[in-house]
PDB file of N, CA and C in Angstrom:
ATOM      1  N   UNK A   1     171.299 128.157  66.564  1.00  0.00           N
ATOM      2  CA  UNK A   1     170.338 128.532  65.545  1.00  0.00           C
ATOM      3  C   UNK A   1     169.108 129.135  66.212  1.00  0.00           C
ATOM      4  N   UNK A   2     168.536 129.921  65.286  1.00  0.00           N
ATOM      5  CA  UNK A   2     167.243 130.701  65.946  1.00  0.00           C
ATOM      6  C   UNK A   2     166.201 130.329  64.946  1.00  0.00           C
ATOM      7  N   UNK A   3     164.790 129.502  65.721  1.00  0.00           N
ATOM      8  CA  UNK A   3     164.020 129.842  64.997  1.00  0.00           C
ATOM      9  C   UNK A   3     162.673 130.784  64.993  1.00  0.00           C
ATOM     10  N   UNK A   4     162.446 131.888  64.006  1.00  0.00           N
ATOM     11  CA  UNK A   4     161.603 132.505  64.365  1.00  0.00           C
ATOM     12  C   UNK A   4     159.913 132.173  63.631  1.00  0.00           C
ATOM     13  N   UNK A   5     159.342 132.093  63.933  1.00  0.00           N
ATOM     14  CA  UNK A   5     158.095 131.383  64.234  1.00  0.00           C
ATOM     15  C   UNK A   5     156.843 132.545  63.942  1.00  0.00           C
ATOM     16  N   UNK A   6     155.923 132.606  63.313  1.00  0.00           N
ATOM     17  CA  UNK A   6     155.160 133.634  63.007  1.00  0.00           C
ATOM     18  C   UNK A   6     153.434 132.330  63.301  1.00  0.00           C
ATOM     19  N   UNK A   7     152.685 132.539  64.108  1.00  0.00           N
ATOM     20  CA  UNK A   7     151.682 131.426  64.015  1.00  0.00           C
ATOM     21  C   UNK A   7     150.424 132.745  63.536  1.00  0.00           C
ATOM     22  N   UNK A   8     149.637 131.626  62.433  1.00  0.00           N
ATOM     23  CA  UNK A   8     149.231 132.758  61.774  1.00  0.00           C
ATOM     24  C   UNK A   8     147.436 132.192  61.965  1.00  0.00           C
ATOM     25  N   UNK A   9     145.995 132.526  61.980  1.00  0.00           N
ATOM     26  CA  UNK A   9     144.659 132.162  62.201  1.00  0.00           C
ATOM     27  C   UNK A   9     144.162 132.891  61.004  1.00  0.00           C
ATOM     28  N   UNK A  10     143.632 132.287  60.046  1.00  0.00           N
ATOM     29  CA  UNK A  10     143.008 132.882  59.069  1.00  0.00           C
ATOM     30  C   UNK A  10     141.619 132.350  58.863  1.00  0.00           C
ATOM     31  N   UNK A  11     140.981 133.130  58.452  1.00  0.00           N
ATOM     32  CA  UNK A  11     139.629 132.574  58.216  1.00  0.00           C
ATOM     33  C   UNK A  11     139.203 131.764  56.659  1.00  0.00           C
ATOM     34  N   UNK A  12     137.860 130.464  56.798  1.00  0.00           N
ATOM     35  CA  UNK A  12     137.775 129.996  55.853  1.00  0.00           C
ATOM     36  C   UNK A  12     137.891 130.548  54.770  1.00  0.00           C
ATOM     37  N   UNK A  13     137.255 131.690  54.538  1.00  0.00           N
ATOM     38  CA  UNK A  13     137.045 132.394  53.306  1.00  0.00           C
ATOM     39  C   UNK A  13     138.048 132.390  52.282  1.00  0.00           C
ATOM     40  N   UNK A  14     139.995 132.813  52.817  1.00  0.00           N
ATOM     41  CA  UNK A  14     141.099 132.937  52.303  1.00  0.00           C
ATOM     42  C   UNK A  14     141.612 131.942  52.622  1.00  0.00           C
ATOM     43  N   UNK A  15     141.249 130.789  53.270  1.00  0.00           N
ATOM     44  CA  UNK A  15     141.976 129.236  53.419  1.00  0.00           C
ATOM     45  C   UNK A  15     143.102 129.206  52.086  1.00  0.00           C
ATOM     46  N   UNK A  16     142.711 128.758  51.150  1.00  0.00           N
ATOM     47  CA  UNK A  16     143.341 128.205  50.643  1.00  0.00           C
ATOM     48  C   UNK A  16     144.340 129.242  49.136  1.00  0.00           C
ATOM     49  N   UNK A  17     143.373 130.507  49.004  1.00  0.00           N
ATOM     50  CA  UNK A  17     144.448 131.496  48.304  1.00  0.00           C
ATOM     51  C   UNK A  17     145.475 131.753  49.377  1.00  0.00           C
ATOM     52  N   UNK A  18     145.494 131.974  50.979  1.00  0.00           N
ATOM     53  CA  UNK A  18     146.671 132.741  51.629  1.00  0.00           C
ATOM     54  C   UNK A  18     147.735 131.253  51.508  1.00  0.00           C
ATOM     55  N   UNK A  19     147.126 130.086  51.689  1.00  0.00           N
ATOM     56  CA  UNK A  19     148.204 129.079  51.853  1.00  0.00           C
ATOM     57  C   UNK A  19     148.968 128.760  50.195  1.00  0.00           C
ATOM     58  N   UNK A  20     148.352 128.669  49.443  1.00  0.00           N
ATOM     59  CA  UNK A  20     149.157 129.166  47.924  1.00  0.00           C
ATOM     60  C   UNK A  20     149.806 130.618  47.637  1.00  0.00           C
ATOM     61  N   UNK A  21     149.499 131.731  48.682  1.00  0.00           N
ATOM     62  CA  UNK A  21     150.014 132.995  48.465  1.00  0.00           C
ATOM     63  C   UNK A  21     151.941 132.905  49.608  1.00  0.00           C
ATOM     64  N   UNK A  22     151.223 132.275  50.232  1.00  0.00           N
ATOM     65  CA  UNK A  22     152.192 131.969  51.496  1.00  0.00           C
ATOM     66  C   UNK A  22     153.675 131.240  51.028  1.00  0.00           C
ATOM     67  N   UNK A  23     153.226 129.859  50.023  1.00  0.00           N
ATOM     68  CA  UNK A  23     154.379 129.325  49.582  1.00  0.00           C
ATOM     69  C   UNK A  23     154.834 130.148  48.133  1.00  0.00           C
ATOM     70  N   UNK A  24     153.853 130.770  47.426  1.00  0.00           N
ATOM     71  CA  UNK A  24     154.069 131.247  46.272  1.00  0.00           C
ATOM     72  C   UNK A  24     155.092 132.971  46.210  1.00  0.00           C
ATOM     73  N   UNK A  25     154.486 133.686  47.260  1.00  0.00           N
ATOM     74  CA  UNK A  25     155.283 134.717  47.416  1.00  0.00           C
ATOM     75  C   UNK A  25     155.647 135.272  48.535  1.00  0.00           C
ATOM     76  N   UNK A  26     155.129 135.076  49.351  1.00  0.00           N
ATOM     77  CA  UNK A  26     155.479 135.644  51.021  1.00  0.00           C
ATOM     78  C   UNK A  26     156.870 134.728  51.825  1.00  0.00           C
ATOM     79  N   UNK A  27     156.535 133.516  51.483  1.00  0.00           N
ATOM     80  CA  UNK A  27     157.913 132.710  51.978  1.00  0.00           C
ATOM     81  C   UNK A  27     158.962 133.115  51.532  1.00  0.00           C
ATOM     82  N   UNK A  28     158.926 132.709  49.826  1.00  0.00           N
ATOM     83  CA  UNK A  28     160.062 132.915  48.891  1.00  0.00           C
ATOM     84  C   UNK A  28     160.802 134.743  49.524  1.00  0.00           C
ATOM     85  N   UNK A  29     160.174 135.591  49.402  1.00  0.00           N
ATOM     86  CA  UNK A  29     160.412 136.868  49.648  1.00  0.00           C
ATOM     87  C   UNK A  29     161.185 136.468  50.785  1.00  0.00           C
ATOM     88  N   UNK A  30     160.720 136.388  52.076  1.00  0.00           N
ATOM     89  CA  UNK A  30     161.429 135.881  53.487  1.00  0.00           C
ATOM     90  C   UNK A  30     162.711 135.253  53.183  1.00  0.00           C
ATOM     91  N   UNK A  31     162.820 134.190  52.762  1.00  0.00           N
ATOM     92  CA  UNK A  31     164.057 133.567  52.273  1.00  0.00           C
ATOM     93  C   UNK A  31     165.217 134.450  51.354  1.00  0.00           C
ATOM     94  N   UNK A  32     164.450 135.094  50.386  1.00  0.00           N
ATOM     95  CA  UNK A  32     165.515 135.644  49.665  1.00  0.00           C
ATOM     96  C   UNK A  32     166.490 137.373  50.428  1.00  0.00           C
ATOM     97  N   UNK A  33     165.750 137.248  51.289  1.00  0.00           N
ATOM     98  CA  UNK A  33     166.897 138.375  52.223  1.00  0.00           C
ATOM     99  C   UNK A  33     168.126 137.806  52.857  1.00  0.00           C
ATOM    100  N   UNK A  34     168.038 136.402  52.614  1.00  0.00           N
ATOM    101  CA  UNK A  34     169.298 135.539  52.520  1.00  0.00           C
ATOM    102  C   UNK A  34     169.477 135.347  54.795  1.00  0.00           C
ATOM    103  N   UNK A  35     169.060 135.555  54.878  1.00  0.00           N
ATOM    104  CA  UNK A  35     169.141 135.656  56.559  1.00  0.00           C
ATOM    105  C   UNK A  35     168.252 134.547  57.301  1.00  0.00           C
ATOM    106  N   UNK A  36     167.446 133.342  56.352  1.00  0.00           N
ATOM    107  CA  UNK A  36     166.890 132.036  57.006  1.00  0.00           C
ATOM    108  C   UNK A  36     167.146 131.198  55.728  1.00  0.00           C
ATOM    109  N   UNK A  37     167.729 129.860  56.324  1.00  0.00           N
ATOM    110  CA  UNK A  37     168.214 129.385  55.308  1.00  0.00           C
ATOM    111  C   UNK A  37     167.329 128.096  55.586  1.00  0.00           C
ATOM    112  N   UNK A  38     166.317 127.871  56.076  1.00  0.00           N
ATOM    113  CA  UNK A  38     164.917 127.252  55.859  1.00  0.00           C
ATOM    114  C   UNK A  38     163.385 127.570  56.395  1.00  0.00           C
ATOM    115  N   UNK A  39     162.571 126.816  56.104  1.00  0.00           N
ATOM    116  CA  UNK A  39     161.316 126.900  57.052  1.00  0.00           C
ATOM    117  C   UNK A  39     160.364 125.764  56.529  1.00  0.00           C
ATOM    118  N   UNK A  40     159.445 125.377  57.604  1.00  0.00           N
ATOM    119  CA  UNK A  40     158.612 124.865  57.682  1.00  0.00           C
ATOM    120  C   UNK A  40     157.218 125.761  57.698  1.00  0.00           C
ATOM    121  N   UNK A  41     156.177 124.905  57.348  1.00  0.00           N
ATOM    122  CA  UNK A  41     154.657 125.175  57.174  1.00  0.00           C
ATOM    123  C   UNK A  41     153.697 124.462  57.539  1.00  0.00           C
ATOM    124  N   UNK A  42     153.721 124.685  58.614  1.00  0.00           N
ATOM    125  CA  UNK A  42     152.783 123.631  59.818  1.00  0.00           C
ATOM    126  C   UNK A  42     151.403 124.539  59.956  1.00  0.00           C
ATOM    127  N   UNK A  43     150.215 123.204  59.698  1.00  0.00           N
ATOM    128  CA  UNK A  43     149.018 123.200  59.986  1.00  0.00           C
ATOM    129  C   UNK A  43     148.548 123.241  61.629  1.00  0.00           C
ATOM    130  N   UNK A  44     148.539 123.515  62.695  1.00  0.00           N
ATOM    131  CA  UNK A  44     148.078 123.330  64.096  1.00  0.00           C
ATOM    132  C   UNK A  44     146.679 122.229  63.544  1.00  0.00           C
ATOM    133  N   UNK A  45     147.041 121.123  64.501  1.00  0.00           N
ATOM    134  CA  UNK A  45     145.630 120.258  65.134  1.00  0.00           C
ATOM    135  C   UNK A  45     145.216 120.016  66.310  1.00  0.00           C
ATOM    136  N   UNK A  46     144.117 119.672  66.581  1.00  0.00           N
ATOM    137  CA  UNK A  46     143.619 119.664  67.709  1.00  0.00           C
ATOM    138  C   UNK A  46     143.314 121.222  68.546  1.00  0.00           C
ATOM    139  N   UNK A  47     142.647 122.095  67.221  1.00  0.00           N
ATOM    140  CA  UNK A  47     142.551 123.070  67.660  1.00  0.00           C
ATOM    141  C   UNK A  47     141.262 123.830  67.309  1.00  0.00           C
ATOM    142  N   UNK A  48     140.407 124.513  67.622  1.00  0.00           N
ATOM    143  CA  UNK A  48     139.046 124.994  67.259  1.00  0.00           C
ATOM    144  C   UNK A  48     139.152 125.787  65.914  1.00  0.00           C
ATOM    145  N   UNK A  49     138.515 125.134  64.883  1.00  0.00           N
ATOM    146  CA  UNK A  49     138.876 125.649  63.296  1.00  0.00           C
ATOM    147  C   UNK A  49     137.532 126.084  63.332  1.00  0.00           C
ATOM    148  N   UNK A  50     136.692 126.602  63.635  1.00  0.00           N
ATOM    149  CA  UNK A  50     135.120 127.301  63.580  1.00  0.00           C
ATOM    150  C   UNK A  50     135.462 128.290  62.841  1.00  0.00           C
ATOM    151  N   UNK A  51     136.140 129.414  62.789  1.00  0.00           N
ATOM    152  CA  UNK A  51     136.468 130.326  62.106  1.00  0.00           C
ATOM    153  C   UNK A  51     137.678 130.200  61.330  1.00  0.00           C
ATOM    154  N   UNK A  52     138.490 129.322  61.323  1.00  0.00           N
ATOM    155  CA  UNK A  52     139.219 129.028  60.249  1.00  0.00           C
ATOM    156  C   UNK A  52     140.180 128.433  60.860  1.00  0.00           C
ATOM    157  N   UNK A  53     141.481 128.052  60.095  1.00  0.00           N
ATOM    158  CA  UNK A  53     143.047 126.901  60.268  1.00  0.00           C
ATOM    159  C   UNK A  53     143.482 127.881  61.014  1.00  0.00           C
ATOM    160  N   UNK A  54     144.685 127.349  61.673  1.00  0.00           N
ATOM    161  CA  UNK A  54     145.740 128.143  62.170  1.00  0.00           C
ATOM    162  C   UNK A  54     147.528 127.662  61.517  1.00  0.00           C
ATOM    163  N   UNK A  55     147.808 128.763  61.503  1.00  0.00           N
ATOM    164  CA  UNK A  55     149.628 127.641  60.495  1.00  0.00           C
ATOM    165  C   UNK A  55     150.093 128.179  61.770  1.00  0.00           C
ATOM    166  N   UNK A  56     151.350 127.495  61.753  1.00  0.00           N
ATOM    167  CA  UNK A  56     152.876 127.606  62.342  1.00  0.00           C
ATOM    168  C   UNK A  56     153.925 127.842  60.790  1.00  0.00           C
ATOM    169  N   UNK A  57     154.329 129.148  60.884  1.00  0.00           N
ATOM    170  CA  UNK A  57     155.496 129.151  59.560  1.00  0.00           C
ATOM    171  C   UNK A  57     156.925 129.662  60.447  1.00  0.00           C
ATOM    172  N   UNK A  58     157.776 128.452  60.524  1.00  0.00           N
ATOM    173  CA  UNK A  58     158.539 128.872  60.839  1.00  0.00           C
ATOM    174  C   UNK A  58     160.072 128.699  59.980  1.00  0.00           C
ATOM    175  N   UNK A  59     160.947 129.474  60.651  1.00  0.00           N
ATOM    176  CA  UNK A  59     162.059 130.076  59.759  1.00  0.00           C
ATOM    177  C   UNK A  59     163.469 130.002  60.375  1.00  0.00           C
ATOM    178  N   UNK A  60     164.233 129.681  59.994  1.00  0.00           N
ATOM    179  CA  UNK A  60     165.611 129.176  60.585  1.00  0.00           C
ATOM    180  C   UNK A  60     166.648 129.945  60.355  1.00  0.00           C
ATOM    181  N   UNK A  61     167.421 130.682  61.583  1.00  0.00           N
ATOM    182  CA  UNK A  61     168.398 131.647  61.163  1.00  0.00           C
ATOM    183  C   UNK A  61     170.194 130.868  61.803  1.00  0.00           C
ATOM    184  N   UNK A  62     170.832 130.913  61.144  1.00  0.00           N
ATOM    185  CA  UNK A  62     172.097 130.468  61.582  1.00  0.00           C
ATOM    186  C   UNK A  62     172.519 130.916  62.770  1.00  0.00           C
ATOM    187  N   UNK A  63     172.091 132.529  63.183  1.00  0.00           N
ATOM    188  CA  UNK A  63     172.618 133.252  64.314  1.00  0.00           C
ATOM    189  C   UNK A  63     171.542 134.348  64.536  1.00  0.00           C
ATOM    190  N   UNK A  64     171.612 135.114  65.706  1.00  0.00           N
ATOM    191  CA  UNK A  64     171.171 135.663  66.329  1.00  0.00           C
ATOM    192  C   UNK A  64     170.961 137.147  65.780  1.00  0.00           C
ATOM    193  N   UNK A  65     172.166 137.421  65.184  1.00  0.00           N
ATOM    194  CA  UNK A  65     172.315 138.496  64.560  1.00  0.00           C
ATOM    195  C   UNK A  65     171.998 138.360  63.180  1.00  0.00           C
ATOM    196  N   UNK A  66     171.592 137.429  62.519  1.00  0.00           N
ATOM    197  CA  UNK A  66     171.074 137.186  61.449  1.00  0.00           C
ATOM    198  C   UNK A  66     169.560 137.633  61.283  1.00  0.00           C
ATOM    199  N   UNK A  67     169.263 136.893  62.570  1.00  0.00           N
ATOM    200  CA  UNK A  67     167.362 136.945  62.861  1.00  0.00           C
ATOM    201  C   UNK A  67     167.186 138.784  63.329  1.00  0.00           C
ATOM    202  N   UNK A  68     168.237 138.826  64.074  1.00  0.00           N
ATOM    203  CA  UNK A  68     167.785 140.728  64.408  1.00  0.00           C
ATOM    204  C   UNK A  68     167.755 141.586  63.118  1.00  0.00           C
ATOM    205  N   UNK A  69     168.823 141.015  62.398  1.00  0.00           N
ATOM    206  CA  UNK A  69     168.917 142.013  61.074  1.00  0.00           C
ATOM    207  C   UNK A  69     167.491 141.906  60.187  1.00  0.00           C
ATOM    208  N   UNK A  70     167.007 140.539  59.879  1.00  0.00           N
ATOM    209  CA  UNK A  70     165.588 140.841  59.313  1.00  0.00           C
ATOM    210  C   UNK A  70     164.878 141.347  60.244  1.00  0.00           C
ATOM    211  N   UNK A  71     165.044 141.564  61.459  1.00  0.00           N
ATOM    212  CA  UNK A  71     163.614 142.404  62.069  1.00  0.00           C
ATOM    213  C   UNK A  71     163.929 143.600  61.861  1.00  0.00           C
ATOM    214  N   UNK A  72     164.878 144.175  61.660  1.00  0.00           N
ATOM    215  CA  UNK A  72     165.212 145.244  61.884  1.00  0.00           C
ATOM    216  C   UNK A  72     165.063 146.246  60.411  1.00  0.00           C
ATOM    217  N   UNK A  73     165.698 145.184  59.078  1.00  0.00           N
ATOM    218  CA  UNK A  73     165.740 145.421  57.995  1.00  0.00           C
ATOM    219  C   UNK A  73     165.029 144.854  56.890  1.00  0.00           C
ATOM    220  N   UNK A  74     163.593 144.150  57.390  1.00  0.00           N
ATOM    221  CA  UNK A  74     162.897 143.437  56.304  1.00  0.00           C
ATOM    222  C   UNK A  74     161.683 143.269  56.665  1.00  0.00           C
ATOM    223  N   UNK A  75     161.573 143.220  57.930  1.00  0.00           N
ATOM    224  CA  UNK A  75     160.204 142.448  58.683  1.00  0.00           C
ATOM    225  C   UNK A  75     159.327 143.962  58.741  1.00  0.00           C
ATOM    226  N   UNK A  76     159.496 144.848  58.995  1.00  0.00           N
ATOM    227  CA  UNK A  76     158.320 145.650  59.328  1.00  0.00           C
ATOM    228  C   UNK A  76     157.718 145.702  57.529  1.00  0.00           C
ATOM    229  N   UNK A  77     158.525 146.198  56.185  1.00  0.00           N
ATOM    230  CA  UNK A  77     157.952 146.186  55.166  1.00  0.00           C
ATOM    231  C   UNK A  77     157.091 144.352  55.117  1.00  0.00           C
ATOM    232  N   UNK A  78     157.754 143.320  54.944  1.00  0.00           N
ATOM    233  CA  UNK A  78     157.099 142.116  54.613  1.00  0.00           C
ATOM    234  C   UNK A  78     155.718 141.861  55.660  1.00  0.00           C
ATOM    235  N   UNK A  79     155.579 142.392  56.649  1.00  0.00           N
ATOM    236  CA  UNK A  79     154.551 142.104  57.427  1.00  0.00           C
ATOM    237  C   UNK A  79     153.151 143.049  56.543  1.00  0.00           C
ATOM    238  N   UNK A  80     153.668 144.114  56.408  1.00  0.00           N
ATOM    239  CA  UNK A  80     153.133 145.177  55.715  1.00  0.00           C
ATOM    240  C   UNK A  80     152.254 144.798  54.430  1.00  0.00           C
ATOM    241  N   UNK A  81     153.113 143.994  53.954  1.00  0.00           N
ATOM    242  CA  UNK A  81     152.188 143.180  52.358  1.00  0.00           C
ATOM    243  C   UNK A  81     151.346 142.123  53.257  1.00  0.00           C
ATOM    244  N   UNK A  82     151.831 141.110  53.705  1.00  0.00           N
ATOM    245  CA  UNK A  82     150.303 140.688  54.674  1.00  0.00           C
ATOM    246  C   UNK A  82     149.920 141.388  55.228  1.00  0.00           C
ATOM    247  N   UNK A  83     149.439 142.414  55.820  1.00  0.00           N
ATOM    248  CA  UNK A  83     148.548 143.065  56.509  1.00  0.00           C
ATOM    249  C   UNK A  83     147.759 143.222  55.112  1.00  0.00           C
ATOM    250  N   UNK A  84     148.556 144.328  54.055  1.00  0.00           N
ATOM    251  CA  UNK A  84     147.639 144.875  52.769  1.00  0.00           C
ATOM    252  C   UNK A  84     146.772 143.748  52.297  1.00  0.00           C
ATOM    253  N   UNK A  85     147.245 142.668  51.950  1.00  0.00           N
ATOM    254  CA  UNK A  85     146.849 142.099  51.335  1.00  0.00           C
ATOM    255  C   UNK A  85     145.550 140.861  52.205  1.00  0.00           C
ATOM    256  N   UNK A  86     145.231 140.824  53.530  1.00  0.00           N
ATOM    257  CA  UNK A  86     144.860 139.885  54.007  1.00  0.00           C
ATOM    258  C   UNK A  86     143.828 140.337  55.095  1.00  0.00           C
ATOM    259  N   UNK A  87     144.542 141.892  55.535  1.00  0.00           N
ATOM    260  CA  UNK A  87     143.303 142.240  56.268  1.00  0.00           C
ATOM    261  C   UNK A  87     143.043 141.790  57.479  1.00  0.00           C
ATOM    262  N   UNK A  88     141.571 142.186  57.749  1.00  0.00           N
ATOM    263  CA  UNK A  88     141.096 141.188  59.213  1.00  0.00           C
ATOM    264  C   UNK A  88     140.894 140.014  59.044  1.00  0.00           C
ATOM    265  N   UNK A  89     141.242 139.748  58.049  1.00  0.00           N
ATOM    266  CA  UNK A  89     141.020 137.839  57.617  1.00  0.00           C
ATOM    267  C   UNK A  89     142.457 137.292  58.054  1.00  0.00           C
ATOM    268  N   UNK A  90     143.342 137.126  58.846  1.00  0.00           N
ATOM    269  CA  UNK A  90     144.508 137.031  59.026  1.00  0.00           C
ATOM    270  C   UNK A  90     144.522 138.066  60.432  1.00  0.00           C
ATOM    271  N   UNK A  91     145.663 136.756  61.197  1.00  0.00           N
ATOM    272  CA  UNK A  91     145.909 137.200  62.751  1.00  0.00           C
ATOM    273  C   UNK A  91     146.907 136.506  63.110  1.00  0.00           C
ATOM    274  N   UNK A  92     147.933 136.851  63.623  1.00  0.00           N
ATOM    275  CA  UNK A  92     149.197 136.725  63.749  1.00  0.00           C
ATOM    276  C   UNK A  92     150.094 136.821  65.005  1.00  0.00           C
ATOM    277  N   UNK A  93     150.632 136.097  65.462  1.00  0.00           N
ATOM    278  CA  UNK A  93     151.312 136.611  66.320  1.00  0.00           C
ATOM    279  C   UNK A  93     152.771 135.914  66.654  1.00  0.00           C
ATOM    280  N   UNK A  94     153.911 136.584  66.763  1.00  0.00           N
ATOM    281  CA  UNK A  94     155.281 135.691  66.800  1.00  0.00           C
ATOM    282  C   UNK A  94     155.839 135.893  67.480  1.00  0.00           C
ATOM    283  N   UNK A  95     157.096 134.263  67.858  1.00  0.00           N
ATOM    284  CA  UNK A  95     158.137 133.793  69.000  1.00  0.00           C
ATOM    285  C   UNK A  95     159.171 133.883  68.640  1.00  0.00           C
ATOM    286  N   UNK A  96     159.948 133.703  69.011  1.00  0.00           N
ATOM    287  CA  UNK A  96     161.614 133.747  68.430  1.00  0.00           C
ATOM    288  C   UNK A  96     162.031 132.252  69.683  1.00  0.00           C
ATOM    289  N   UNK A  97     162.774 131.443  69.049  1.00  0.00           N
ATOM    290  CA  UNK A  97     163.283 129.843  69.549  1.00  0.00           C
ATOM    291  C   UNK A  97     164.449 129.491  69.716  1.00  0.00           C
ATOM    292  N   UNK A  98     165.274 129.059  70.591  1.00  0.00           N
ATOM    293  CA  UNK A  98     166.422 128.918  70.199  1.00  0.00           C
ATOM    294  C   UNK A  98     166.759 127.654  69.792  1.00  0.00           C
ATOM    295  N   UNK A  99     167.304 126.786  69.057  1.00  0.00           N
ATOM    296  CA  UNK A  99     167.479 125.140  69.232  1.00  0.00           C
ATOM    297  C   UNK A  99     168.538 125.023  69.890  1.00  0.00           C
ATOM    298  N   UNK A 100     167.952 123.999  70.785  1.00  0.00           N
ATOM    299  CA  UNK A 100     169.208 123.348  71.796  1.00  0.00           C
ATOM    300  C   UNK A 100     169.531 122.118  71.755  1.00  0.00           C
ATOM    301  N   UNK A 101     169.191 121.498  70.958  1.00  0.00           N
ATOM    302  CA  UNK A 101     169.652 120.284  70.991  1.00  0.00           C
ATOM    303  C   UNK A 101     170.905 120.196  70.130  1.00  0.00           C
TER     304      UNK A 101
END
């Protein structure tokens, strides 16, 4: 399994519309390209929140070629609506994981 991992720093201002925008339409969207068949929505602690939270959203692909196909065929548009919509208030940056256990 692959998980791909997007850790995201947003500022107070959009705290709490991006984290209701996040489960309300940006996840759901992610999921319904049928290519992660879960995810988590992790808060980071123990981390300097002066300018705002940081999440961990991560996303679970059965295979390898599952996770390439959304980068290839979903991810540049879906990144695209967060950028539009979030701006310099939102900062991003992502891993790709493998599970080994």
């Amino acid at each position: 399994m692959i998980v791909y991992n997007v850790t995201a720093k947003v500022t107070w201002a959009i705290n709490d519309a991006f984290v209701a925008w996040m489960k309300q339409v940006h996840i759901p969207e992610v999921l319904a390209t049928g290519l992660f068949f879960e995810y988590r929505m992790l808060r980071l602690l123990e981390t300097d929140e002066t300018e705002g939270p940081t999440y961990a959203i991560q996303y679970t692909a059965r295979t390898p070629e599952d996770y390439n196909r959304y980068i290839s065929e979903n991810a540049p548009q879906l990144r695209q609506k967060v950028l539009d919509k979030w701006g310099d208030q939102y900062l991003a940056f992502r891993s790709v994981l493998q599970v080994v256990n």
